[in-house]
ModelCIF file with pLDDT and N, C-alpha, C, O atoms, coordinates in Angstrom:
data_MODEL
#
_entry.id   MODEL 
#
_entity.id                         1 
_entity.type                       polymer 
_entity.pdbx_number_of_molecules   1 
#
_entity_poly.entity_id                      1 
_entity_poly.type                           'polypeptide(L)' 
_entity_poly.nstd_linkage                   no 
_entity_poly.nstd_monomer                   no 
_entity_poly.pdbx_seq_one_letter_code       
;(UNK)(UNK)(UNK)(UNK)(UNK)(UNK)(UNK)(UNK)(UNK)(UNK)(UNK)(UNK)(UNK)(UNK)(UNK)(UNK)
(UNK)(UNK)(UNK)(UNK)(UNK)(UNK)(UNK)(UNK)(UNK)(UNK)(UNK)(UNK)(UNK)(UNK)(UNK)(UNK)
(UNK)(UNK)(UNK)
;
_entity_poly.pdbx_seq_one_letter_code_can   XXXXXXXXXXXXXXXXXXXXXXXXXXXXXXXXXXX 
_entity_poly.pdbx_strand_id                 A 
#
loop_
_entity_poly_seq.entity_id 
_entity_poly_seq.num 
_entity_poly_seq.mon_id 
_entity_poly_seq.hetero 
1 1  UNK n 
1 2  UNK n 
1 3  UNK n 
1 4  UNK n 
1 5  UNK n 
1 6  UNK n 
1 7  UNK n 
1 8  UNK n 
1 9  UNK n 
1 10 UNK n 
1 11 UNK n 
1 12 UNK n 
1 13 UNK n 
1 14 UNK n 
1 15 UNK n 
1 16 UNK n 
1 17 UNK n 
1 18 UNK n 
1 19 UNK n 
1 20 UNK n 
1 21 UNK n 
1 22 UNK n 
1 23 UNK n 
1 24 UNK n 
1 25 UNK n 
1 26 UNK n 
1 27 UNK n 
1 28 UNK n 
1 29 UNK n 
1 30 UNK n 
1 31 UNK n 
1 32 UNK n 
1 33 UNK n 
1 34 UNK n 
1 35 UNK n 
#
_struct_asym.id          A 
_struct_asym.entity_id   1 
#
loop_
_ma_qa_metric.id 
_ma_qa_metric.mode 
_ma_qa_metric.name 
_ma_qa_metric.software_group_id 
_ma_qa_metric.type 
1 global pLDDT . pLDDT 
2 local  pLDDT . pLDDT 
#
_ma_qa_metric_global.metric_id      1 
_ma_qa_metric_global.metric_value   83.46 
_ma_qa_metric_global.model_id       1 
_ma_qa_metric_global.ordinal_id     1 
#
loop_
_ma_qa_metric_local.label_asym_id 
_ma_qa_metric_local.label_comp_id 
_ma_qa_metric_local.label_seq_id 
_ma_qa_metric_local.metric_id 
_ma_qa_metric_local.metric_value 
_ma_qa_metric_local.model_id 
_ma_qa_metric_local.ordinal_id 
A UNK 1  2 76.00 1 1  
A UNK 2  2 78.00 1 2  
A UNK 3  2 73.00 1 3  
A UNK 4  2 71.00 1 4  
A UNK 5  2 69.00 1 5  
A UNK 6  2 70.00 1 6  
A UNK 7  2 77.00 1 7  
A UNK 8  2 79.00 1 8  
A UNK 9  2 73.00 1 9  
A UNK 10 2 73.00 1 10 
A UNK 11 2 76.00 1 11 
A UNK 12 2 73.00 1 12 
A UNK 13 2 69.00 1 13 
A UNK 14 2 72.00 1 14 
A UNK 15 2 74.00 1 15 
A UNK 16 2 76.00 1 16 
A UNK 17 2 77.00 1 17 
A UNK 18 2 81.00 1 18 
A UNK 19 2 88.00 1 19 
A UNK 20 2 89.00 1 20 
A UNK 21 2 92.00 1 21 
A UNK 22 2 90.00 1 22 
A UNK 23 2 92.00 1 23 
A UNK 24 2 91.00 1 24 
A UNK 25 2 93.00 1 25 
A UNK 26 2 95.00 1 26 
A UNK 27 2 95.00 1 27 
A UNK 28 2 95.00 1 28 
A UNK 29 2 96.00 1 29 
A UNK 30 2 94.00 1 30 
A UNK 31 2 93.00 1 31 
A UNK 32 2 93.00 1 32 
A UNK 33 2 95.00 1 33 
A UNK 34 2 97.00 1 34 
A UNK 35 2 96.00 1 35 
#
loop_
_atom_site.group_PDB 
_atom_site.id 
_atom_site.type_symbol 
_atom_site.label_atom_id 
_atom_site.label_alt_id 
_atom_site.label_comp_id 
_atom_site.label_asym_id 
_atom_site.label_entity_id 
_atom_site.label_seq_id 
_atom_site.pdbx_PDB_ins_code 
_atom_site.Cartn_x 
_atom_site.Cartn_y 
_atom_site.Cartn_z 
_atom_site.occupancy 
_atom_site.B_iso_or_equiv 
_atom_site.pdbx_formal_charge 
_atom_site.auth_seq_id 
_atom_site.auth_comp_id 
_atom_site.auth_asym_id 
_atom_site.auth_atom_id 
_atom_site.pdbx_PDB_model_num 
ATOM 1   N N  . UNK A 1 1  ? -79.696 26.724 43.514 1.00 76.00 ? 1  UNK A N  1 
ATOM 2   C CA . UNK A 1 1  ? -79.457 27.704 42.458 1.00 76.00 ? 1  UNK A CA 1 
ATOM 3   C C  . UNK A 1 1  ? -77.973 27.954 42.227 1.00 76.00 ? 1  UNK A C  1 
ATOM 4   O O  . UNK A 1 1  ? -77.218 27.840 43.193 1.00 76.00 ? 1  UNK A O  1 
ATOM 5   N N  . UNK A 1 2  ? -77.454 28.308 40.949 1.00 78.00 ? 2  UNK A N  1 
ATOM 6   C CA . UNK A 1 2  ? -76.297 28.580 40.645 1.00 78.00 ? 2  UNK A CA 1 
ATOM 7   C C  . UNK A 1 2  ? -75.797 29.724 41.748 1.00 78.00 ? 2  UNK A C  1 
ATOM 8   O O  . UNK A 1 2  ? -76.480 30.038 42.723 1.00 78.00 ? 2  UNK A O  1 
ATOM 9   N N  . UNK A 1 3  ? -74.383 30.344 41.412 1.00 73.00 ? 3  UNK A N  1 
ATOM 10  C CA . UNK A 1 3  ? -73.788 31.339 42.244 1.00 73.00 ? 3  UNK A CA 1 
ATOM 11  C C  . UNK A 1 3  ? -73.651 32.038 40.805 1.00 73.00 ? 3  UNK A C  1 
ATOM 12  O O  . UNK A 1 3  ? -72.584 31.735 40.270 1.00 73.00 ? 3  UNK A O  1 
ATOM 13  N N  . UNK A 1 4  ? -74.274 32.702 40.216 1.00 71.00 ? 4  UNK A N  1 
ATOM 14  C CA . UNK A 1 4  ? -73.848 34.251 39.497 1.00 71.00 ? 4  UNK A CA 1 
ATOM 15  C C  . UNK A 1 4  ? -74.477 32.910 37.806 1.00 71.00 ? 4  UNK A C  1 
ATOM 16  O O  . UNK A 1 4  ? -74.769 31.721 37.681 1.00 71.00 ? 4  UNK A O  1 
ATOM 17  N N  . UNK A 1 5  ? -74.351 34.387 36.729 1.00 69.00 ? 5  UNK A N  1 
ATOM 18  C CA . UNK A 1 5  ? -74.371 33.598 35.490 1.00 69.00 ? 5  UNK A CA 1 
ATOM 19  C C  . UNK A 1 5  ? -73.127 33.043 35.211 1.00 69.00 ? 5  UNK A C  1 
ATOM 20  O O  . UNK A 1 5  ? -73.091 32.058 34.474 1.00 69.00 ? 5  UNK A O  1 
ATOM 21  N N  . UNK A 1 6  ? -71.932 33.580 35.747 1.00 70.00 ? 6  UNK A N  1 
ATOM 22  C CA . UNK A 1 6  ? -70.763 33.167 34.960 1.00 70.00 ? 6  UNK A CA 1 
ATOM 23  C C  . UNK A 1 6  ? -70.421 31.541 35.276 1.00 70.00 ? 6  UNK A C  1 
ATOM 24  O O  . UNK A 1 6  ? -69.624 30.839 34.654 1.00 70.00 ? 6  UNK A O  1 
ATOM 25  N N  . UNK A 1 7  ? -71.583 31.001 36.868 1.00 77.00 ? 7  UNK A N  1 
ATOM 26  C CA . UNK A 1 7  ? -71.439 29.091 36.966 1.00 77.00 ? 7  UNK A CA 1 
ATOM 27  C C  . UNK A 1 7  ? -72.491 29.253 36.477 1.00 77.00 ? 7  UNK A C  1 
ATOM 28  O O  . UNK A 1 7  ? -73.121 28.532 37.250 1.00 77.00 ? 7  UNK A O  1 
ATOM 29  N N  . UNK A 1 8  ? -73.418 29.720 35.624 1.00 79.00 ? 8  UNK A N  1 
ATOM 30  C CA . UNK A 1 8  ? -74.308 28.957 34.637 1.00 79.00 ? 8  UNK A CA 1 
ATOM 31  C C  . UNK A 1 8  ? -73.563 28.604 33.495 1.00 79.00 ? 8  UNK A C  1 
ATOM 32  O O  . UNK A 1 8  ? -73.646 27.500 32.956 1.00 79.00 ? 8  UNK A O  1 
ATOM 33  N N  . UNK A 1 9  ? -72.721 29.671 33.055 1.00 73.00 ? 9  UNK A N  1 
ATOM 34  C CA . UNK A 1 9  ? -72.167 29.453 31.799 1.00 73.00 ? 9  UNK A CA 1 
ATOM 35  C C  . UNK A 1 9  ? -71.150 28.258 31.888 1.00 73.00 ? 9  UNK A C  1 
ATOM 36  O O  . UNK A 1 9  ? -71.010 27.606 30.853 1.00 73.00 ? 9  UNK A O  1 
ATOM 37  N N  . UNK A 1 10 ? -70.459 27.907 32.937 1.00 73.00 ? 10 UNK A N  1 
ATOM 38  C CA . UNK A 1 10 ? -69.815 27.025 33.246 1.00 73.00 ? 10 UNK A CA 1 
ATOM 39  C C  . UNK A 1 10 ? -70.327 25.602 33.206 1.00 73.00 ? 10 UNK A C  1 
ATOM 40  O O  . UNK A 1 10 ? -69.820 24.595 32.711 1.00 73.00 ? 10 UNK A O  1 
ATOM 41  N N  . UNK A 1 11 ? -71.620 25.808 33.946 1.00 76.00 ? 11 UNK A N  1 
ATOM 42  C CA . UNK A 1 11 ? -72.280 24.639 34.048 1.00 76.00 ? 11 UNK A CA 1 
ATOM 43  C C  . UNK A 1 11 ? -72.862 24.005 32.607 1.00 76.00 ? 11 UNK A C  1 
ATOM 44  O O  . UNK A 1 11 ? -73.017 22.809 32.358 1.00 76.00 ? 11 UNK A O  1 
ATOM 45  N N  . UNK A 1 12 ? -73.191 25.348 31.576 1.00 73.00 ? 12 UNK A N  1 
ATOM 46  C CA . UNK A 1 12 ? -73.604 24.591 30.601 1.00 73.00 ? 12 UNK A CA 1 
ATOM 47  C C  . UNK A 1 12 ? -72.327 24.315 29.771 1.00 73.00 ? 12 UNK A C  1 
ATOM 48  O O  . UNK A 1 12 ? -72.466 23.383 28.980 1.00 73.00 ? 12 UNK A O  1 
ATOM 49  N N  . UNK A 1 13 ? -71.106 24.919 29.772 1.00 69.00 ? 13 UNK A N  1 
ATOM 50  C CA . UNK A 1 13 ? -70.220 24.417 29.058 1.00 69.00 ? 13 UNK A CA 1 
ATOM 51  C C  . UNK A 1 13 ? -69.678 22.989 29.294 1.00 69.00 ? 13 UNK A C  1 
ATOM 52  O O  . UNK A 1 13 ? -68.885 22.558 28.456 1.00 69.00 ? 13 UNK A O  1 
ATOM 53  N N  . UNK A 1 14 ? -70.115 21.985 30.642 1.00 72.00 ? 14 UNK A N  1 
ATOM 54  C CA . UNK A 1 14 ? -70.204 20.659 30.847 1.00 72.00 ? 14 UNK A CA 1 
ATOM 55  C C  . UNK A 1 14 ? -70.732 20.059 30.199 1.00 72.00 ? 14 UNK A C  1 
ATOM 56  O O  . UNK A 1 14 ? -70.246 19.176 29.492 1.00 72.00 ? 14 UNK A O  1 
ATOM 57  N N  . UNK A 1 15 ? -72.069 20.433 30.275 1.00 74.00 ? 15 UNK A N  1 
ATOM 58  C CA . UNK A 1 15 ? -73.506 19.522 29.914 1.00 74.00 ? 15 UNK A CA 1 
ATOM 59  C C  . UNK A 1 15 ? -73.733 19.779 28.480 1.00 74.00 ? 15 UNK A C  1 
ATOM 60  O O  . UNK A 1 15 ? -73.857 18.759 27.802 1.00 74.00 ? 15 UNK A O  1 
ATOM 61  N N  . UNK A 1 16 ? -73.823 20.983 27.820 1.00 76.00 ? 16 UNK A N  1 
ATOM 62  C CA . UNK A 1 16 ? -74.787 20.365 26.083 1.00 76.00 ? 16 UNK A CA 1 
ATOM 63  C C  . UNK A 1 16 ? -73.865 20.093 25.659 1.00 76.00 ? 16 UNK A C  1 
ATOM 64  O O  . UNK A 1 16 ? -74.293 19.196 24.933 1.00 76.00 ? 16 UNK A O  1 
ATOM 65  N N  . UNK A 1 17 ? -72.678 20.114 25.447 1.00 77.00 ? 17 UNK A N  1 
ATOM 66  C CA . UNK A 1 17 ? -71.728 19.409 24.294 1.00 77.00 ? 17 UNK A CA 1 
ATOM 67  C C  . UNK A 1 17 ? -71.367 18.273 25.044 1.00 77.00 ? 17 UNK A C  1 
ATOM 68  O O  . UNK A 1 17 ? -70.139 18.264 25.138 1.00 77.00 ? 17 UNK A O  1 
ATOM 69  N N  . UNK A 1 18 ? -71.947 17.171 25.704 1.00 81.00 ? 18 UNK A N  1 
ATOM 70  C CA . UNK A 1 18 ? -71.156 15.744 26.157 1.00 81.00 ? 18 UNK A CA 1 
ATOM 71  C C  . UNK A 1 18 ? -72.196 14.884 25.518 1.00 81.00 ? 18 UNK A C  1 
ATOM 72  O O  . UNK A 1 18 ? -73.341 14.860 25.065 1.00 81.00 ? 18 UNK A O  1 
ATOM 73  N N  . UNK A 1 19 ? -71.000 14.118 25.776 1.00 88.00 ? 19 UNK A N  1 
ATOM 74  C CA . UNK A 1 19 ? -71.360 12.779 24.953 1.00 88.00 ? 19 UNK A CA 1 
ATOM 75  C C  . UNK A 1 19 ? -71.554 11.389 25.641 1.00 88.00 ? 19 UNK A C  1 
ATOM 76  O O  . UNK A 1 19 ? -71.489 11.848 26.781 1.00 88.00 ? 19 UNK A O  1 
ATOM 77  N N  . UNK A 1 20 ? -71.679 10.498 25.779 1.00 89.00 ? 20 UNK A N  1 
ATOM 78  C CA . UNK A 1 20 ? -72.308 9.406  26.465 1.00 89.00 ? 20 UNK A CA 1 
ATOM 79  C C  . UNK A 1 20 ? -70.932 9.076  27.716 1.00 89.00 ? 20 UNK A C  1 
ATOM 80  O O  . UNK A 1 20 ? -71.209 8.806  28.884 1.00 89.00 ? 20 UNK A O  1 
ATOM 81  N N  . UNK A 1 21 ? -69.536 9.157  27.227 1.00 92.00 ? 21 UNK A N  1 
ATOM 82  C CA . UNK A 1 21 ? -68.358 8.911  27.845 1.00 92.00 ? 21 UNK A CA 1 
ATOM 83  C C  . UNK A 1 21 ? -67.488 9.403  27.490 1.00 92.00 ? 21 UNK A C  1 
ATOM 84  O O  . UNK A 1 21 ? -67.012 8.847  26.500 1.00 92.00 ? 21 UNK A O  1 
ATOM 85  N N  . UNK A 1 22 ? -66.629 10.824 28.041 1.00 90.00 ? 22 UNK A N  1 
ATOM 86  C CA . UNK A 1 22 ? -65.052 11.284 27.583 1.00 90.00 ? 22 UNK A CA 1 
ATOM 87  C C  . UNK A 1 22 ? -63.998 10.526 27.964 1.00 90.00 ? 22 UNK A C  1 
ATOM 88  O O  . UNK A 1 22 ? -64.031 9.727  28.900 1.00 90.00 ? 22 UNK A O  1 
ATOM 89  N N  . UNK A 1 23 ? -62.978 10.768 27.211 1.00 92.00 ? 23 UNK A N  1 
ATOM 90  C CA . UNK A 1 23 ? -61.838 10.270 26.648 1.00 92.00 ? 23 UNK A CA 1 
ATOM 91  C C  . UNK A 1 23 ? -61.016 10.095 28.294 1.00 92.00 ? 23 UNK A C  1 
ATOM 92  O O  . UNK A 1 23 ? -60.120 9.310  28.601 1.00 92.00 ? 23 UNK A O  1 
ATOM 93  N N  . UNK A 1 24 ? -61.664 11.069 29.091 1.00 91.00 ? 24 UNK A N  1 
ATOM 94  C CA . UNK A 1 24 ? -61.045 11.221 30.229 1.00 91.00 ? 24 UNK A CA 1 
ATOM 95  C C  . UNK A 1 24 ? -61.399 10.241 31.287 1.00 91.00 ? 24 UNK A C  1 
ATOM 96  O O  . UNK A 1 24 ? -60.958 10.245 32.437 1.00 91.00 ? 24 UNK A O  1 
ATOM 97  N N  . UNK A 1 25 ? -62.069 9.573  30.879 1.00 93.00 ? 25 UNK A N  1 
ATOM 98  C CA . UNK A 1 25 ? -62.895 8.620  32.160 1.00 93.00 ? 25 UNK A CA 1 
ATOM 99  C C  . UNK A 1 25 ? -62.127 7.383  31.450 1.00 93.00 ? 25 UNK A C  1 
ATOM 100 O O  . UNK A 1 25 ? -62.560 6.523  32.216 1.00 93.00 ? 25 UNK A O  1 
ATOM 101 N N  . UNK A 1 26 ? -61.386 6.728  30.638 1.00 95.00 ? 26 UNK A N  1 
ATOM 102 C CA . UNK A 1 26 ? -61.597 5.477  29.743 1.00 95.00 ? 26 UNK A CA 1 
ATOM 103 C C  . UNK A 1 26 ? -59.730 5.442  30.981 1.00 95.00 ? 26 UNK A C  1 
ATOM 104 O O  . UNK A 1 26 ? -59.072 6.477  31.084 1.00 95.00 ? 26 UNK A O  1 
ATOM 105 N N  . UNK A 1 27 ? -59.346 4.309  31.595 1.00 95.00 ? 27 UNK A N  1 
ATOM 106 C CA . UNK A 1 27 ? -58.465 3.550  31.887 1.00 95.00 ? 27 UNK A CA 1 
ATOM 107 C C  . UNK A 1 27 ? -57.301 2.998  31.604 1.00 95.00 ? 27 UNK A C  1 
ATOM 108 O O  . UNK A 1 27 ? -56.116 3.260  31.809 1.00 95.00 ? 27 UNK A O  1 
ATOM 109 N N  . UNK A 1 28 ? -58.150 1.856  30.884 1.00 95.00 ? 28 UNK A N  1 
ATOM 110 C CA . UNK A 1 28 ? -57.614 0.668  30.345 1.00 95.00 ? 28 UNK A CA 1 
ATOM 111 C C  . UNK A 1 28 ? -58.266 0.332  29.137 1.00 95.00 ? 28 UNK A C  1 
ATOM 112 O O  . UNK A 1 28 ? -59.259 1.004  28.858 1.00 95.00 ? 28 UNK A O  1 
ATOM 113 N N  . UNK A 1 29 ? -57.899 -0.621 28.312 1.00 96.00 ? 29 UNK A N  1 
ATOM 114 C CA . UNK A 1 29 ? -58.064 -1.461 27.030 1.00 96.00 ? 29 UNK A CA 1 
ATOM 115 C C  . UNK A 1 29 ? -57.319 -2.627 26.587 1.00 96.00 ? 29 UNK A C  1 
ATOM 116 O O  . UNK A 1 29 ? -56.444 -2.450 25.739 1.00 96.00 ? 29 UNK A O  1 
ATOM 117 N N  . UNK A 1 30 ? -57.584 -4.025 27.126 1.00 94.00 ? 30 UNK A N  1 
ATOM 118 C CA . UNK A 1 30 ? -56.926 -5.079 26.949 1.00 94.00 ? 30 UNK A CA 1 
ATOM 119 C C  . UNK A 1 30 ? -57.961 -6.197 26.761 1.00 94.00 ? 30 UNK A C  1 
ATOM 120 O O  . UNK A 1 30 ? -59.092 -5.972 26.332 1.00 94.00 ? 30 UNK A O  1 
ATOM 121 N N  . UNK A 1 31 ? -57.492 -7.473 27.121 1.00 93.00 ? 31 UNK A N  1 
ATOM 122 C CA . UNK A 1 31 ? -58.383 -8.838 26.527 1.00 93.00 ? 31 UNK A CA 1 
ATOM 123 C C  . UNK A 1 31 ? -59.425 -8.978 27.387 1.00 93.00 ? 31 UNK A C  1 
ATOM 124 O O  . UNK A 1 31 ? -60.434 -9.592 27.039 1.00 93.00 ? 31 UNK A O  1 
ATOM 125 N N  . UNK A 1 32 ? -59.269 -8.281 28.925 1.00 93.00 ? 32 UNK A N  1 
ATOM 126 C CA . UNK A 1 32 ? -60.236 -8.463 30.105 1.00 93.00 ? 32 UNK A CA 1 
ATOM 127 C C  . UNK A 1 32 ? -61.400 -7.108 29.309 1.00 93.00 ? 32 UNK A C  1 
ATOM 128 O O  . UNK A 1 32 ? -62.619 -7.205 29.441 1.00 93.00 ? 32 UNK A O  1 
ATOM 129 N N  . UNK A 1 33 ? -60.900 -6.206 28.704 1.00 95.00 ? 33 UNK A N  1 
ATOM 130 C CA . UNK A 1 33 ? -62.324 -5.345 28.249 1.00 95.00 ? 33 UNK A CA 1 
ATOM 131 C C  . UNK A 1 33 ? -61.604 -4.176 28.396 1.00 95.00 ? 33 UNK A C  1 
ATOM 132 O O  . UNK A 1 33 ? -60.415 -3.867 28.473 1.00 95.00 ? 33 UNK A O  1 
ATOM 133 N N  . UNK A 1 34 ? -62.552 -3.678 28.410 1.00 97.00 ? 34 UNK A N  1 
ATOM 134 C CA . UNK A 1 34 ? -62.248 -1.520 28.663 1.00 97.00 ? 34 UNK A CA 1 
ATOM 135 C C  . UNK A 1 34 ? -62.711 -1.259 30.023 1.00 97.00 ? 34 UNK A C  1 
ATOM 136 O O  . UNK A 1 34 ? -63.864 -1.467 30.400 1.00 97.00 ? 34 UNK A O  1 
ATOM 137 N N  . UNK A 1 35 ? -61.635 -0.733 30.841 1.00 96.00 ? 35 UNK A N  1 
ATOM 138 C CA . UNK A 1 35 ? -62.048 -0.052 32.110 1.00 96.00 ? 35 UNK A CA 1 
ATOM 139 C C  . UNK A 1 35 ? -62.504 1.230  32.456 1.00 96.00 ? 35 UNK A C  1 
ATOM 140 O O  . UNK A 1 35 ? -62.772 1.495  33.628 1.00 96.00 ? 35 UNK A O  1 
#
């Protein structure tokens, strides 16, 4: 179980607005591909 509502609210401010992959996870981008 969460600790209080205020890590629910946290937790959902992660989860319903994402998208398959953020901008923050992406590496690289060259001829070998995307890391």
């Amino acid at each position: 179980p969460f600790a209080g509502p205020q890590a629910v609210l946290a937790y959902l401010s992660r989860y319903t607005h994402r998208v398959a992959i953020s901008n923050r996870r992406l590496l690289a981008f060259n001829e070998a591909g995307v890391t």
